[in-house]
Protein backbone atom coordinates (compact mmCIF):
# COMPACT_ATOMS: atom_id res chain seq x y z
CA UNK A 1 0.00 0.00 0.00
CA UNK A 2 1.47 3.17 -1.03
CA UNK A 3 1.23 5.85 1.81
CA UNK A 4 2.82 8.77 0.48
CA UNK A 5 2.97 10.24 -2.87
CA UNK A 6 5.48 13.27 -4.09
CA UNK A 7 4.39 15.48 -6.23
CA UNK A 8 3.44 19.17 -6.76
CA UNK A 9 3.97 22.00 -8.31
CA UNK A 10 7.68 21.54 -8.99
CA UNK A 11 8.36 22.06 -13.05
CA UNK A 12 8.86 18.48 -13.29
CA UNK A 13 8.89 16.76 -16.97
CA UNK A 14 10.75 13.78 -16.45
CA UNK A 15 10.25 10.44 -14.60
CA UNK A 16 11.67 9.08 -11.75
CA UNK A 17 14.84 6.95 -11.71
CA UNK A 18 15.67 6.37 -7.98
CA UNK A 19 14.98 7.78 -4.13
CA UNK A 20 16.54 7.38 -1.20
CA UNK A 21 15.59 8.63 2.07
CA UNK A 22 17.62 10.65 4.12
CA UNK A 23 19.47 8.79 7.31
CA UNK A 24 16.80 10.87 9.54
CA UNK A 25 13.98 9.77 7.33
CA UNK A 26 12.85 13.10 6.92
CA UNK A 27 13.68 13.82 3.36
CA UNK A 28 13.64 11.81 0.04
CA UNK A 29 16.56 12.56 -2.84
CA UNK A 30 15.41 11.34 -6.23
CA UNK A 31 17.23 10.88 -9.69
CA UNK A 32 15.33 11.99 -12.70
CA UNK A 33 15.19 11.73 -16.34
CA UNK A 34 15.01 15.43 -16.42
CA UNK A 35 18.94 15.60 -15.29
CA UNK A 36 18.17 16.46 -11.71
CA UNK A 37 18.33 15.73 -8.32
CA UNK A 38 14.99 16.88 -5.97
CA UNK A 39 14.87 17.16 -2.54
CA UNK A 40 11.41 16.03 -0.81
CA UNK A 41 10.19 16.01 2.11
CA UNK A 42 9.21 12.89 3.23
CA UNK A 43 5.83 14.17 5.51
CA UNK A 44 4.40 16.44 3.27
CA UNK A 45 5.48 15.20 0.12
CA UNK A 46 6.69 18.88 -0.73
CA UNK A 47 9.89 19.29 -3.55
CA UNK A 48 12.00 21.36 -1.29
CA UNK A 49 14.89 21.88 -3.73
CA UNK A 50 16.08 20.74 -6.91
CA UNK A 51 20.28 20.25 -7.87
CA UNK A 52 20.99 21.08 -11.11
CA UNK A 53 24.31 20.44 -12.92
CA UNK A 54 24.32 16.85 -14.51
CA UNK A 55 23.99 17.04 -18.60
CA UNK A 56 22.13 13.84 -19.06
CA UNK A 57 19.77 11.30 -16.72
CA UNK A 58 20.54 10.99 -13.15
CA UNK A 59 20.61 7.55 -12.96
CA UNK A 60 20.51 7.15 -8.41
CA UNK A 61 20.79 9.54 -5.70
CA UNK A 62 22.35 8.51 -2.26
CA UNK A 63 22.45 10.10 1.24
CA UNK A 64 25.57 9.96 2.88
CA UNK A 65 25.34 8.46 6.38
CA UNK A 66 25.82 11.89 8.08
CA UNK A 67 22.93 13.29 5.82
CA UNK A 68 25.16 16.44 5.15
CA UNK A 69 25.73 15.32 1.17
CA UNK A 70 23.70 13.54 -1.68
CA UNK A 71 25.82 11.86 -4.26
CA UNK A 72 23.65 11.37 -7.96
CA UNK A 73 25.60 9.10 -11.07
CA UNK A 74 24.77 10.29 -13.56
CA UNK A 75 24.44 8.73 -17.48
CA UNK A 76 27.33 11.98 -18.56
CA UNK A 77 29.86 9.61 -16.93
CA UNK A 78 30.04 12.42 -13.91
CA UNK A 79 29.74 11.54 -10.11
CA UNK A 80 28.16 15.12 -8.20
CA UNK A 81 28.61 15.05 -4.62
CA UNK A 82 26.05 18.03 -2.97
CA UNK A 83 26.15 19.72 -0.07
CA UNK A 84 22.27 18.53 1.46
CA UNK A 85 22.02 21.22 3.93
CA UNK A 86 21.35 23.73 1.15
């Protein structure tokens, strides 16, 4: 049963790739289609922030254990490492 759904108003084009939540569970990074990275959060479902800078699909999007940084791998043969805290 699906108990949450993200979406909204966000500019979104693409389709999802992967998501990962966030070691606190309150956020969800996704890899999209669209060549970016989103940042959700995971109670209301709300696209806090999108990271822009890959040139083709983000294939995943990780959290790293501390939560400060998402890494995405992308399909451009580039690794991004982001700073989560915004």
């Amino acid at each position: 049963v699906c108990v949450s759904t993200l979406k909204g108003n966000t500019g979104f084009t693409g389709f999802m790739l992967s998501a990962s939540y966030s070691p606190d569970g309150t956020h969800i990074a996704s890899a999209s289609s669209d060549k970016t990275v989103r940042v959700w959060d995971a109670t209301t479902g709300a696209c806090e922030s999108t990271l822009e800078g890959h040139s083709s699909w983000v294939r995943s999007a990780a959290w790293s254990p501390d939560g400060k940084r998402i890494v995405s791998a992308s399909e451009d043969t580039t690794v991004c490492v982001w700073d989560a805290r915004r």
